[in-house]
Protein backbone atom coordinates (compact mmCIF):
# COMPACT_ATOMS: atom_id res chain seq x y z
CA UNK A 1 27.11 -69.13 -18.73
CA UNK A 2 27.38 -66.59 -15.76
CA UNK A 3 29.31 -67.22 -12.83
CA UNK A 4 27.17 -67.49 -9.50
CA UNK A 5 28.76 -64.90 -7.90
CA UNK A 6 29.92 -62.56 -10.96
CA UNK A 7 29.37 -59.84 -11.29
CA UNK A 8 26.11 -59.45 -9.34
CA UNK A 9 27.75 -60.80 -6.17
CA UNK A 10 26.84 -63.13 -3.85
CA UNK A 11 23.69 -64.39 -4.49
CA UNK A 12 23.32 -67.42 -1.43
CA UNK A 13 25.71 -69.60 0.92
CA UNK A 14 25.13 -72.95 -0.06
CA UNK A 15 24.76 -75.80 2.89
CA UNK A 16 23.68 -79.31 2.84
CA UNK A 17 20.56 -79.69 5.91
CA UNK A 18 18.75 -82.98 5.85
CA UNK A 19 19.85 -84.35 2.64
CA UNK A 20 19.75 -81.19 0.41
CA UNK A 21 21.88 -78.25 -0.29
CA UNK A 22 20.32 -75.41 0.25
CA UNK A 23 20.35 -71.92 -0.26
CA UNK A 24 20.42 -69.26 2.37
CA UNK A 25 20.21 -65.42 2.44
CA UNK A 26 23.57 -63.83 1.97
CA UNK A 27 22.59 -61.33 4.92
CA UNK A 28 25.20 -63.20 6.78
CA UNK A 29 27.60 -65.99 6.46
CA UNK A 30 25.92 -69.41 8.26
CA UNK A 31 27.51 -70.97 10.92
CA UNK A 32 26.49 -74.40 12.94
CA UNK A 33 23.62 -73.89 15.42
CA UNK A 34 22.55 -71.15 13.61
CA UNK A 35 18.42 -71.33 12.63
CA UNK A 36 18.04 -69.72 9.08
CA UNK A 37 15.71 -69.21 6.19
CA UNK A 38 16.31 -70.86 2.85
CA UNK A 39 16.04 -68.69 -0.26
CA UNK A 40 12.71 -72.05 -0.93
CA UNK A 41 11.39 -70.18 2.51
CA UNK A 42 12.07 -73.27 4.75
CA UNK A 43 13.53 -72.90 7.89
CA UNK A 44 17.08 -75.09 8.45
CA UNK A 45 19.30 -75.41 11.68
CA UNK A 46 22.97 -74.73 9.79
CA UNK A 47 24.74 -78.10 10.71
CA UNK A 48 28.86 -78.57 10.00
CA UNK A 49 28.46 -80.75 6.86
CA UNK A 50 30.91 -83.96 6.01
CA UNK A 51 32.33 -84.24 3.12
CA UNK A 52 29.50 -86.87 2.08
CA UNK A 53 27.09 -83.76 3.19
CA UNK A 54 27.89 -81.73 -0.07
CA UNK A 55 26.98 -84.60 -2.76
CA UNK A 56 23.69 -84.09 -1.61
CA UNK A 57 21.34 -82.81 -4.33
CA UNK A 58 20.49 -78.98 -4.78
CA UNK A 59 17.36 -77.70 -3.75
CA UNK A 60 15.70 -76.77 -6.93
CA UNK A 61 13.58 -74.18 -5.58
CA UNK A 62 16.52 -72.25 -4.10
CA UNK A 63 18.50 -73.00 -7.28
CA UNK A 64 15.77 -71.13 -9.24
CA UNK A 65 15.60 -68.42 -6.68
CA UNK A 66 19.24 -67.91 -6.79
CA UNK A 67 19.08 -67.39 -10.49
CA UNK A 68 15.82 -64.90 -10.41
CA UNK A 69 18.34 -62.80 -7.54
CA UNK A 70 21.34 -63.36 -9.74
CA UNK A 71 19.94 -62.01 -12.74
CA UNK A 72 17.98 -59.01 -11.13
CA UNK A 73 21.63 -57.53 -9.71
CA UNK A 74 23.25 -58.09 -13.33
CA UNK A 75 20.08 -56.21 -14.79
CA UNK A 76 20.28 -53.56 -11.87
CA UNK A 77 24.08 -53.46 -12.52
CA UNK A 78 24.16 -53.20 -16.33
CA UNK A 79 20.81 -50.46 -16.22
CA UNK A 80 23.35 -48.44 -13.44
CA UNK A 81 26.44 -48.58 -16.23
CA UNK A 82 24.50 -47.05 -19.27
């Protein structure tokens, strides 16, 4: 199994909003207060998560998106090394 973030690099931050962790574009990384997209397309205000925050179930829909995006850069990657 690959790693998340090897060797294609970072793929998604990763923060709990309303009960799900979800994925958001790696443009930047998220801070609280801050309005972003999740890699499902929904919309989140970035809240500071407890510690109770991150048990919350992933968001399947940016769990499968993070995996198409993973796997493109390791195809990209390996196609650039031949």
């Amino acid at each position: 199994m690959h790693d998340m973030f090897q060797p294609a690099g970072l793929v998604a931050y990763w923060r709990p909003v309303d009960g799900v962790r979800h994925g958001l574009l790696p443009t930047e990384p998220p801070y609280p207060g801050q309005e972003r997209e999740t890699l499902c397309g929904t919309t989140v205000t970035v809240l500071k998560p407890t510690d109770l925050d991150w048990l919350a179930p992933t968001c399947g829909p940016c769990w499968d998106e993070a995996r198409r995006r993973r796997d493109a850069a390791e195809a990209a990657s390996e196609a650039g090394a031949q």
